[in-house]
PDB file of N, CA and C in Angstrom:
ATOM      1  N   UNK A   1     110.675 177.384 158.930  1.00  0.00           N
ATOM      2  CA  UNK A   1     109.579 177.166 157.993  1.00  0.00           C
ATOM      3  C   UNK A   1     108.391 178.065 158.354  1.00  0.00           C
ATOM      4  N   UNK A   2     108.373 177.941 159.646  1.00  0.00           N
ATOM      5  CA  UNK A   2     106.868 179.008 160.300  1.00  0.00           C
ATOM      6  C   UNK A   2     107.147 180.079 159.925  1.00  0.00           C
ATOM      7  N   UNK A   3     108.602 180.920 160.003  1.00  0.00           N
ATOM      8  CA  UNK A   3     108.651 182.456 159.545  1.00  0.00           C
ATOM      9  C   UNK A   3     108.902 182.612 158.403  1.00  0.00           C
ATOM     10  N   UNK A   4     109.129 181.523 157.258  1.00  0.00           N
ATOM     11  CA  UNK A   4     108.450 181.783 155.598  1.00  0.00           C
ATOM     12  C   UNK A   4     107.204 182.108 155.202  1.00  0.00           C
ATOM     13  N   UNK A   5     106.482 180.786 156.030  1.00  0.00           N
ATOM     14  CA  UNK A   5     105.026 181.264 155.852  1.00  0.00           C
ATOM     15  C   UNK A   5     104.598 182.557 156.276  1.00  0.00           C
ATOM     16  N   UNK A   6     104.811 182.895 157.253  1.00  0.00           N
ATOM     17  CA  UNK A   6     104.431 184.172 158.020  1.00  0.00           C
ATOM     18  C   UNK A   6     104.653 185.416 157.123  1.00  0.00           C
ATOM     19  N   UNK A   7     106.725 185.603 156.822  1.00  0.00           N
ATOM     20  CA  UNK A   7     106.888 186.469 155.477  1.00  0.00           C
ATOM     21  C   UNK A   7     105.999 186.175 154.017  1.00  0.00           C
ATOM     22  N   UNK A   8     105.542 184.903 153.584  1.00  0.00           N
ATOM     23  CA  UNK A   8     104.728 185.291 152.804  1.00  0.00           C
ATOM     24  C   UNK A   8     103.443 185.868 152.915  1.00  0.00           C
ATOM     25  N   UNK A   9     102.311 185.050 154.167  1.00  0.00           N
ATOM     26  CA  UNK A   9     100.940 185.587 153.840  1.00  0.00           C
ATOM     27  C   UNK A   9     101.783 187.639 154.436  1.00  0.00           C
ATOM     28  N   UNK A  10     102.858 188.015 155.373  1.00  0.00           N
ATOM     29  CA  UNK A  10     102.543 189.374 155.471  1.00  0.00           C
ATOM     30  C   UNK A  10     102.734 189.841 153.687  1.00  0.00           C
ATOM     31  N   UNK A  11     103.438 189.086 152.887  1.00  0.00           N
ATOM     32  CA  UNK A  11     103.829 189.742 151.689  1.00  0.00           C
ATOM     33  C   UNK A  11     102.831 189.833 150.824  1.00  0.00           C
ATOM     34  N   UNK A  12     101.668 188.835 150.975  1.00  0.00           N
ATOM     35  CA  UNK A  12     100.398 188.537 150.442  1.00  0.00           C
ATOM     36  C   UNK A  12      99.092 189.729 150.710  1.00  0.00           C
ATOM     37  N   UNK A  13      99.674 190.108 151.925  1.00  0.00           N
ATOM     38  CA  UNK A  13      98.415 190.974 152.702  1.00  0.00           C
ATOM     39  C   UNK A  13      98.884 192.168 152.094  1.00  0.00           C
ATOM     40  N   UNK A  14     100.461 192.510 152.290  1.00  0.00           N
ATOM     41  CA  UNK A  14     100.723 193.884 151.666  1.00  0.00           C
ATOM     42  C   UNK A  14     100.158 194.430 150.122  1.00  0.00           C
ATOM     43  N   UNK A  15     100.750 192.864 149.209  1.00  0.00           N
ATOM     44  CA  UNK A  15     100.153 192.764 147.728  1.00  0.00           C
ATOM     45  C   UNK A  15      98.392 192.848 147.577  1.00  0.00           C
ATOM     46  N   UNK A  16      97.753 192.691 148.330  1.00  0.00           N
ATOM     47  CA  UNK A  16      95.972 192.554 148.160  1.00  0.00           C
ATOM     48  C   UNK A  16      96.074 193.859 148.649  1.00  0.00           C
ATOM     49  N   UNK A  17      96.492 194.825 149.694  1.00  0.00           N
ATOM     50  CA  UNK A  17      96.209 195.843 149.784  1.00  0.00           C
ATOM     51  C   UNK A  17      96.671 197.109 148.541  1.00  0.00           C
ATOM     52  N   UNK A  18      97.959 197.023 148.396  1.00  0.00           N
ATOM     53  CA  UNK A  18      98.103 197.860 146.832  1.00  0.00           C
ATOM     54  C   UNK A  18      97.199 197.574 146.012  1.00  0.00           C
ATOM     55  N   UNK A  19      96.793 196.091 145.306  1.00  0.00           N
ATOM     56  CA  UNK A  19      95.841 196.258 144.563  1.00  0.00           C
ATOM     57  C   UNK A  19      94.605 197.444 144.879  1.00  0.00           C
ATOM     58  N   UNK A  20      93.739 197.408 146.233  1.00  0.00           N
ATOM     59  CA  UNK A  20      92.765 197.948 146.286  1.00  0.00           C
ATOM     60  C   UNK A  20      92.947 199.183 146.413  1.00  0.00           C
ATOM     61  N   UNK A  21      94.871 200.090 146.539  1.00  0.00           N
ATOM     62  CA  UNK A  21      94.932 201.568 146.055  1.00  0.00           C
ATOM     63  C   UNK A  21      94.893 201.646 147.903  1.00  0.00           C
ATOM     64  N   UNK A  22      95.241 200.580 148.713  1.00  0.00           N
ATOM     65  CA  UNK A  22      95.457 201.227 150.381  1.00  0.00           C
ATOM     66  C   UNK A  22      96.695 200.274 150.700  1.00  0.00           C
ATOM     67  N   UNK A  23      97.338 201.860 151.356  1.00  0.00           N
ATOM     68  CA  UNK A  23      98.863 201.506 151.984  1.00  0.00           C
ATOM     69  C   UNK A  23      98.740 201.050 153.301  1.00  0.00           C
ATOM     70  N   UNK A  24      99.712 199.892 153.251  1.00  0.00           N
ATOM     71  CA  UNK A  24      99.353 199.329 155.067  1.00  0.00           C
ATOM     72  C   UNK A  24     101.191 200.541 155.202  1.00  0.00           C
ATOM     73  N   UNK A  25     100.649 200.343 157.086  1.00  0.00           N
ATOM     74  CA  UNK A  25     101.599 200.855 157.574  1.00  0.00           C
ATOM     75  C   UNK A  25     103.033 200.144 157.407  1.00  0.00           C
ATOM     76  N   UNK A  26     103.072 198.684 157.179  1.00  0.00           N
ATOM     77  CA  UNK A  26     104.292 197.715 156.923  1.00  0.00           C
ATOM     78  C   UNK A  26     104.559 198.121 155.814  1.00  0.00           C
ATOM     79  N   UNK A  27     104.258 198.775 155.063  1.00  0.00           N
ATOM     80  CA  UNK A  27     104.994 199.253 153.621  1.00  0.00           C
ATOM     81  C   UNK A  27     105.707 199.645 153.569  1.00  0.00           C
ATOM     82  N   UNK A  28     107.298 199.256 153.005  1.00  0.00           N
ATOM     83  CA  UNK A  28     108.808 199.829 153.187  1.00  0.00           C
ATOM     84  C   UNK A  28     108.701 200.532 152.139  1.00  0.00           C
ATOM     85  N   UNK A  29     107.832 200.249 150.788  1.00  0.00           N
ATOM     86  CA  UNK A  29     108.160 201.287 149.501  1.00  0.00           C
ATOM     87  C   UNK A  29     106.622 202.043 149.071  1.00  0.00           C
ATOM     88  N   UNK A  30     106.891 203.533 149.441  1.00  0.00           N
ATOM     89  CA  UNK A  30     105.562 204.037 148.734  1.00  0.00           C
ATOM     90  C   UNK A  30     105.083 203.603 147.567  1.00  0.00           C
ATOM     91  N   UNK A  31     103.502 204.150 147.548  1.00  0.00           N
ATOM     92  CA  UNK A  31     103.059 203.499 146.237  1.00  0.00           C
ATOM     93  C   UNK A  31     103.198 204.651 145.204  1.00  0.00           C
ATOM     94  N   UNK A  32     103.508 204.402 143.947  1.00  0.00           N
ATOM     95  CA  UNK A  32     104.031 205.261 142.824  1.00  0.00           C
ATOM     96  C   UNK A  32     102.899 205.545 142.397  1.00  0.00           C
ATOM     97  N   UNK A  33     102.180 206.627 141.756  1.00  0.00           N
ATOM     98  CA  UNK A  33     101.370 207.138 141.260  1.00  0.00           C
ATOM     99  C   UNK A  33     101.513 208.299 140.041  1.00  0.00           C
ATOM    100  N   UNK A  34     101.375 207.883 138.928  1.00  0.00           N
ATOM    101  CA  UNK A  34     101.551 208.309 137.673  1.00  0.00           C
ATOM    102  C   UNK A  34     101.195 210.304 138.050  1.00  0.00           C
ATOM    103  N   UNK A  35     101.935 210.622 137.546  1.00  0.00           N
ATOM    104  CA  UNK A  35     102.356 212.157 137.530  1.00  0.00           C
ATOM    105  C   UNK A  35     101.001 212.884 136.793  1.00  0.00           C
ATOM    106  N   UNK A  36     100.990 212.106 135.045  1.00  0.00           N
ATOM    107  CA  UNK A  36      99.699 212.341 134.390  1.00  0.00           C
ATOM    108  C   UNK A  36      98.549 211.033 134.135  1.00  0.00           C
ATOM    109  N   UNK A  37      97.166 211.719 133.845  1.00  0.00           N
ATOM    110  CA  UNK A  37      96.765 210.282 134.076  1.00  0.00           C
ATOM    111  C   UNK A  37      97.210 209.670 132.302  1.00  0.00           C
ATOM    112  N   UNK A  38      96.632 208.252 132.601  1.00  0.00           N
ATOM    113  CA  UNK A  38      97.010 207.710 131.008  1.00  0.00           C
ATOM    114  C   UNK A  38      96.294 207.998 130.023  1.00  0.00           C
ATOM    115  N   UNK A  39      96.344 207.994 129.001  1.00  0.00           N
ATOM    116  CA  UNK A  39      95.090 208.555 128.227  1.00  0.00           C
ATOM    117  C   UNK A  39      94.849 207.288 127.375  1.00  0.00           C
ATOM    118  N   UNK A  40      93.530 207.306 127.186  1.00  0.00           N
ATOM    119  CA  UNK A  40      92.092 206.894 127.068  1.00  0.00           C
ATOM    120  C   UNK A  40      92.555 206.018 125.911  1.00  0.00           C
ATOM    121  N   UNK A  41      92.240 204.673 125.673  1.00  0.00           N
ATOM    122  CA  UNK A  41      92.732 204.197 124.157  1.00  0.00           C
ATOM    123  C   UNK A  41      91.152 204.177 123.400  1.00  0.00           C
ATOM    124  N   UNK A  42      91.538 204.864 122.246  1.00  0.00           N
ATOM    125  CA  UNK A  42      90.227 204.916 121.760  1.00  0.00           C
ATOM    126  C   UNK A  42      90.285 204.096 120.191  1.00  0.00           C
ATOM    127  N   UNK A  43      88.875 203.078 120.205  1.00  0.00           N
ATOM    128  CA  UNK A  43      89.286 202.177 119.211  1.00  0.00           C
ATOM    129  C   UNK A  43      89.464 202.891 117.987  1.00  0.00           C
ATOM    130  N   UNK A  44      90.302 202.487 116.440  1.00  0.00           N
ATOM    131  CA  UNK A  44      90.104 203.156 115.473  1.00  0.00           C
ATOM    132  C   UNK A  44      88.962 202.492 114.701  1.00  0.00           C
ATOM    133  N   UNK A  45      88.048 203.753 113.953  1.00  0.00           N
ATOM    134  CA  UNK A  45      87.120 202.632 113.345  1.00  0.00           C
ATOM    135  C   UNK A  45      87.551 202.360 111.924  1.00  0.00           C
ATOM    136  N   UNK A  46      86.438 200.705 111.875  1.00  0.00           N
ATOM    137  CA  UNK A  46      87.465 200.235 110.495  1.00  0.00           C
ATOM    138  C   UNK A  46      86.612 201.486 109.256  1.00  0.00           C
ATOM    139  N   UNK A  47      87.170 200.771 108.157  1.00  0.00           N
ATOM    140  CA  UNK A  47      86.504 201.518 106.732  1.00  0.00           C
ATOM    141  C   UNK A  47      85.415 200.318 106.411  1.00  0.00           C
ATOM    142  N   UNK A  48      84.317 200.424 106.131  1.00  0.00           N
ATOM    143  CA  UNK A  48      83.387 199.663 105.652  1.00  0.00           C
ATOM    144  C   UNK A  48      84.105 198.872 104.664  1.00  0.00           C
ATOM    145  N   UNK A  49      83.821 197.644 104.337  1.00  0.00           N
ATOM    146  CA  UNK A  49      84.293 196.817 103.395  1.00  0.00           C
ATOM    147  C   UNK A  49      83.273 197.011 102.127  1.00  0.00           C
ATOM    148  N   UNK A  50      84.159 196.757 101.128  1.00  0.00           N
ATOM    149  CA  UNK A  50      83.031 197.296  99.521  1.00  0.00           C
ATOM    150  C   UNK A  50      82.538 196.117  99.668  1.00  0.00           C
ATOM    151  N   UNK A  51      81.074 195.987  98.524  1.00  0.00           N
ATOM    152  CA  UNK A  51      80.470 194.804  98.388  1.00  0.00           C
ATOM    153  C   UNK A  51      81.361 193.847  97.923  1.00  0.00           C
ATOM    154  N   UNK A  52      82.482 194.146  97.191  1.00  0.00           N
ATOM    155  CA  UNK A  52      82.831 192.603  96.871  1.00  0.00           C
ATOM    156  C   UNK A  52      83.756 191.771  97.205  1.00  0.00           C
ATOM    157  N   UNK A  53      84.055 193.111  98.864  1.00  0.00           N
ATOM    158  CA  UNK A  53      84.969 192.043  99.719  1.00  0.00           C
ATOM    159  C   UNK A  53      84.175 191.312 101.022  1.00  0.00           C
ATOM    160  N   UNK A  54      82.979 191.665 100.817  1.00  0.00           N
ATOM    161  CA  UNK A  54      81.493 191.150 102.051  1.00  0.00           C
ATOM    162  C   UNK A  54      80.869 189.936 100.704  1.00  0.00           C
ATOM    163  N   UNK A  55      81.271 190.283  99.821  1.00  0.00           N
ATOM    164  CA  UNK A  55      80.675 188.957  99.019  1.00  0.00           C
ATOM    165  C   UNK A  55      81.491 187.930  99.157  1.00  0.00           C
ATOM    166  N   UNK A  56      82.839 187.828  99.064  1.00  0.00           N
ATOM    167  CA  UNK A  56      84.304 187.098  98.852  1.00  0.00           C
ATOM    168  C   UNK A  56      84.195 186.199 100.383  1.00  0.00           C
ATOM    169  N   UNK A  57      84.186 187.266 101.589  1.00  0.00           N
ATOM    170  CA  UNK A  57      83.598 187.056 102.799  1.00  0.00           C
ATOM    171  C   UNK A  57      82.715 186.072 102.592  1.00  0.00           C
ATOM    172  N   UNK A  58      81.514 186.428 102.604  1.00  0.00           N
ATOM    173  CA  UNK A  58      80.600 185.533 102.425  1.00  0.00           C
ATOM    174  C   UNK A  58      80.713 184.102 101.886  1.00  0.00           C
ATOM    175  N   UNK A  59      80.972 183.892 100.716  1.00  0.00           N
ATOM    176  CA  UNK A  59      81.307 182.787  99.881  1.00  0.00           C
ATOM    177  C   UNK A  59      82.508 181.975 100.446  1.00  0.00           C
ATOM    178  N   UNK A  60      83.438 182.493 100.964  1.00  0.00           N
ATOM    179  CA  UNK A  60      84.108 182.003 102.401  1.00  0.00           C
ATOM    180  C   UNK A  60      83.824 181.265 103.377  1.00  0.00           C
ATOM    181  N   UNK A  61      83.181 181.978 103.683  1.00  0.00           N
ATOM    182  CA  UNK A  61      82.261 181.562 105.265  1.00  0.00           C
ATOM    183  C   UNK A  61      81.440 180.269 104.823  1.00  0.00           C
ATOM    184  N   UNK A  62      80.764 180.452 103.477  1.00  0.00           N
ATOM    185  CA  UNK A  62      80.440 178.780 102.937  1.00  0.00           C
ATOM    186  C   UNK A  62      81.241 178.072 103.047  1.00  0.00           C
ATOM    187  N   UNK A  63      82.137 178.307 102.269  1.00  0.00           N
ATOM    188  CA  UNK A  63      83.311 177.005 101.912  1.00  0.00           C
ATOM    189  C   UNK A  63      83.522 176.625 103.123  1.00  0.00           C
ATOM    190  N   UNK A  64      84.140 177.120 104.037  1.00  0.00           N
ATOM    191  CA  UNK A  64      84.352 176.761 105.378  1.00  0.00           C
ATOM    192  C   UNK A  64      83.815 176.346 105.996  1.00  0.00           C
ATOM    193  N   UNK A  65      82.233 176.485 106.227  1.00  0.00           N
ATOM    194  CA  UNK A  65      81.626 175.473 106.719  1.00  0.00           C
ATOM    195  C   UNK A  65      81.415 174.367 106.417  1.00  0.00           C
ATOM    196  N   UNK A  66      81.231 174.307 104.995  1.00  0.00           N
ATOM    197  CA  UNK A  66      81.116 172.774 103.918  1.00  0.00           C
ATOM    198  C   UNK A  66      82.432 172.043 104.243  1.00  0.00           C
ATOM    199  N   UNK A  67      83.415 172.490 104.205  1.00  0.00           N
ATOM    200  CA  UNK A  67      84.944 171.828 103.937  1.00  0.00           C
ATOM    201  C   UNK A  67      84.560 171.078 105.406  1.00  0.00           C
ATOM    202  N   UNK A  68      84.469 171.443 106.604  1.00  0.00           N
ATOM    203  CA  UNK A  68      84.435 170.977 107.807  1.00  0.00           C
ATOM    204  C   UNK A  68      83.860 170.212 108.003  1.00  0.00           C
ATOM    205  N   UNK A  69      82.518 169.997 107.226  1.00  0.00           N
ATOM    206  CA  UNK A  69      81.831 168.582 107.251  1.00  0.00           C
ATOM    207  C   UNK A  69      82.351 167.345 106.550  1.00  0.00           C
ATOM    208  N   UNK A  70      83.103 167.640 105.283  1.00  0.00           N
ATOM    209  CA  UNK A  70      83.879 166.245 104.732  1.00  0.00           C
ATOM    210  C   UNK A  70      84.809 166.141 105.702  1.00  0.00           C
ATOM    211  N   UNK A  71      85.325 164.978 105.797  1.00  0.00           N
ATOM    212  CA  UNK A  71      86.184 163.716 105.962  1.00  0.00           C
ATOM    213  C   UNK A  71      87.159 164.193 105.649  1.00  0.00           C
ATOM    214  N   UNK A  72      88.389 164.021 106.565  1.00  0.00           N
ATOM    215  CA  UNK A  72      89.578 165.025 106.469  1.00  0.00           C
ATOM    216  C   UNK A  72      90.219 164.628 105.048  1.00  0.00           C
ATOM    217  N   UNK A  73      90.204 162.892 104.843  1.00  0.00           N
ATOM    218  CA  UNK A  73      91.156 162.410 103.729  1.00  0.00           C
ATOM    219  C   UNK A  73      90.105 162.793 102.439  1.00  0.00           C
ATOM    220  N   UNK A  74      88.824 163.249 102.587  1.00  0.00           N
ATOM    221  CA  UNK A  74      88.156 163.746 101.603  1.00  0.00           C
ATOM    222  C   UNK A  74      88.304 164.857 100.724  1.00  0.00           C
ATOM    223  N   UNK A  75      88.998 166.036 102.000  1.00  0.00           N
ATOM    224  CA  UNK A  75      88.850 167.067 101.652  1.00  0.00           C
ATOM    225  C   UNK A  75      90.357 167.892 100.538  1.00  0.00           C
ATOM    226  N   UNK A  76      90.932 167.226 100.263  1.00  0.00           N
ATOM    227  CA  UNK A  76      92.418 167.192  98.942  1.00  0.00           C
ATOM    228  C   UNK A  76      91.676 167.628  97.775  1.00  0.00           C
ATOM    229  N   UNK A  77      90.523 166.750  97.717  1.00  0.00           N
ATOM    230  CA  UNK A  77      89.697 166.934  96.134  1.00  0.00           C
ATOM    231  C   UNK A  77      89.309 167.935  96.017  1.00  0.00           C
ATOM    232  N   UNK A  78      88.298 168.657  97.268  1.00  0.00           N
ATOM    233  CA  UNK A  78      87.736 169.873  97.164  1.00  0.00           C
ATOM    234  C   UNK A  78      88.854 170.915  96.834  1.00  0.00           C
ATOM    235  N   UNK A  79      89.975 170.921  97.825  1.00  0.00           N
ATOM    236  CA  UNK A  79      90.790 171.881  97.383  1.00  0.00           C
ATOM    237  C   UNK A  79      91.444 172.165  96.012  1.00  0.00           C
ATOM    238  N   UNK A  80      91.517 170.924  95.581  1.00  0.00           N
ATOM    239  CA  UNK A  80      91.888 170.638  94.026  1.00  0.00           C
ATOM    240  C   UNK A  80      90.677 171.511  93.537  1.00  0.00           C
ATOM    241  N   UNK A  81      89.770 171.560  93.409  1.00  0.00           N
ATOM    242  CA  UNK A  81      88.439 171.998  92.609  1.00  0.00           C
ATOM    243  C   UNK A  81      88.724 173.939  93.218  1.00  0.00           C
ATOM    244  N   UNK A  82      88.871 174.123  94.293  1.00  0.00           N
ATOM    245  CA  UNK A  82      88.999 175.602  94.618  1.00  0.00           C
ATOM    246  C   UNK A  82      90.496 176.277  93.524  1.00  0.00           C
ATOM    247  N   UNK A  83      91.355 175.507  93.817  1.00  0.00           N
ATOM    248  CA  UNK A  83      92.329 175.837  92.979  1.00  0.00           C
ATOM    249  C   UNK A  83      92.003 176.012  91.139  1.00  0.00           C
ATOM    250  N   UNK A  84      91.700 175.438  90.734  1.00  0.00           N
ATOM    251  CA  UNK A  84      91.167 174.694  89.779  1.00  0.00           C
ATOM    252  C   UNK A  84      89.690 175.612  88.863  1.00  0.00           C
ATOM    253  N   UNK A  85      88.472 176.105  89.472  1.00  0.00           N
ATOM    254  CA  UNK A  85      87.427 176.700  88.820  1.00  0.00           C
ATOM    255  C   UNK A  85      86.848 177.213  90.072  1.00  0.00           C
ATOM    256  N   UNK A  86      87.749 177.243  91.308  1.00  0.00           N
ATOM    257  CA  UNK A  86      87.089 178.508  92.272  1.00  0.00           C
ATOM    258  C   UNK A  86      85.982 177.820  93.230  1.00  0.00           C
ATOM    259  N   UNK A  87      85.957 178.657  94.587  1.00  0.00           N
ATOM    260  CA  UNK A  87      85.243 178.371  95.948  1.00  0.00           C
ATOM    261  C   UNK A  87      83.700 177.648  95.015  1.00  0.00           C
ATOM    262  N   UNK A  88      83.028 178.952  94.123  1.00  0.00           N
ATOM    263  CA  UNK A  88      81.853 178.195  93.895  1.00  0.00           C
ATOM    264  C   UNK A  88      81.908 177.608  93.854  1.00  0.00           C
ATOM    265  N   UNK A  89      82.386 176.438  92.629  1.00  0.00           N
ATOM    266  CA  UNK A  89      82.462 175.161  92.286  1.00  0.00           C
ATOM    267  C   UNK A  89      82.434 174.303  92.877  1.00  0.00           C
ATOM    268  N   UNK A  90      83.607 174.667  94.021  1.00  0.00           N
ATOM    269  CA  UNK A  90      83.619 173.907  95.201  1.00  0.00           C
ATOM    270  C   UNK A  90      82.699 173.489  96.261  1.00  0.00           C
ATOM    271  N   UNK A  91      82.152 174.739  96.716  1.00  0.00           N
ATOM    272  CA  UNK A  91      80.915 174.699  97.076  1.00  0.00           C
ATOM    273  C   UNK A  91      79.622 173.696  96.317  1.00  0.00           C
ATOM    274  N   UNK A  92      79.367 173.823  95.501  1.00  0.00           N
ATOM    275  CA  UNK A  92      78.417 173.340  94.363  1.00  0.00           C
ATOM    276  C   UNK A  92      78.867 171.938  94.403  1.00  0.00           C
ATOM    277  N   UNK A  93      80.058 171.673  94.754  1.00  0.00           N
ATOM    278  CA  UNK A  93      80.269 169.944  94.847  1.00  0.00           C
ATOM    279  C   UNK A  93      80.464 169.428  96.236  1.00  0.00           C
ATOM    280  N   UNK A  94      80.350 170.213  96.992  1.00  0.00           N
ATOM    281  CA  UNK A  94      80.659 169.640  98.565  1.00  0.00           C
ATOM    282  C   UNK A  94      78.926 169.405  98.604  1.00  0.00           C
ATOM    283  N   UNK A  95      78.266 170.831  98.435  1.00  0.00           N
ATOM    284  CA  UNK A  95      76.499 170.411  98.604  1.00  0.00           C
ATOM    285  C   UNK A  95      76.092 169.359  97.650  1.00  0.00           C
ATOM    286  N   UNK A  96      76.472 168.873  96.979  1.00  0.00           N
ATOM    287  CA  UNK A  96      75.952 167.694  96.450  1.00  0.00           C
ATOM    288  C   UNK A  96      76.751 166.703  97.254  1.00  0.00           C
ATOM    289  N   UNK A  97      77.624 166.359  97.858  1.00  0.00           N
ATOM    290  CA  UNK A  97      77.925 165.197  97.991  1.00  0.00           C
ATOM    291  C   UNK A  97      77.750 165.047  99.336  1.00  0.00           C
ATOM    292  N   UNK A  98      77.340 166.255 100.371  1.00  0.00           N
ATOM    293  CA  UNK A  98      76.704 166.345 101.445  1.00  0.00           C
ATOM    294  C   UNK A  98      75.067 166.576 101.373  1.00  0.00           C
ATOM    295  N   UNK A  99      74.471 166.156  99.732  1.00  0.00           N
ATOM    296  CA  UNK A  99      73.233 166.146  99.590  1.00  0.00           C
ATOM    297  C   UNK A  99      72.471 167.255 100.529  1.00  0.00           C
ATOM    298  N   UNK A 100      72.863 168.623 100.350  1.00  0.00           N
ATOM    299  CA  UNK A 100      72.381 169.969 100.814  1.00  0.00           C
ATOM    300  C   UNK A 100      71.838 170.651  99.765  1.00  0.00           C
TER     301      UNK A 100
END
């Protein structure tokens, strides 16, 4: 049992030293080092969204907050009403019945 422990913390000490990029002398396998370096990930940028997908957005981001304040067994009706004559509407009846 003593020379498990022992093989692990040496296997532990070897592993903390690769991390920091230093070879102990107990190292049976060199450390591999990439031939080229990696190249750089560079983010892509998005395309601006037109106004009337930052409006759609928007009017979203209402509903969603409103919906979260009704009452889970409440909230069937609202969706009925989104389906039905659309988020506004919906909106327009959640703030009344959350008196907003």
């Amino acid at each position: 049992m003593h020379d498990e422990i022992l093989d692990l913390e040496r296997r532990l000490h070897m592993l903390r030293d690769a991390t920091a990029g230093v070879l102990t002398p107990r190292s049976d396998t060199p450390r591999i080092e990439p031939s080229t370096p990696t190249p750089s990930r560079h983010r892509r940028s998005r395309r601006p969204a037109s106004p009337e997908v930052k409006a759609s957005q928007q009017v979203q981001g209402q509903y969603v907050s409103l919906i979260r304040q009704i009452p889970k067994y409440k909230r069937a009706q609202y969706q009925k009403i989104v389906k039905e004559r659309g988020r506004e509407a919906a909106i327009t009846a959640m703030r009344a019945a959350l008196q907003k």
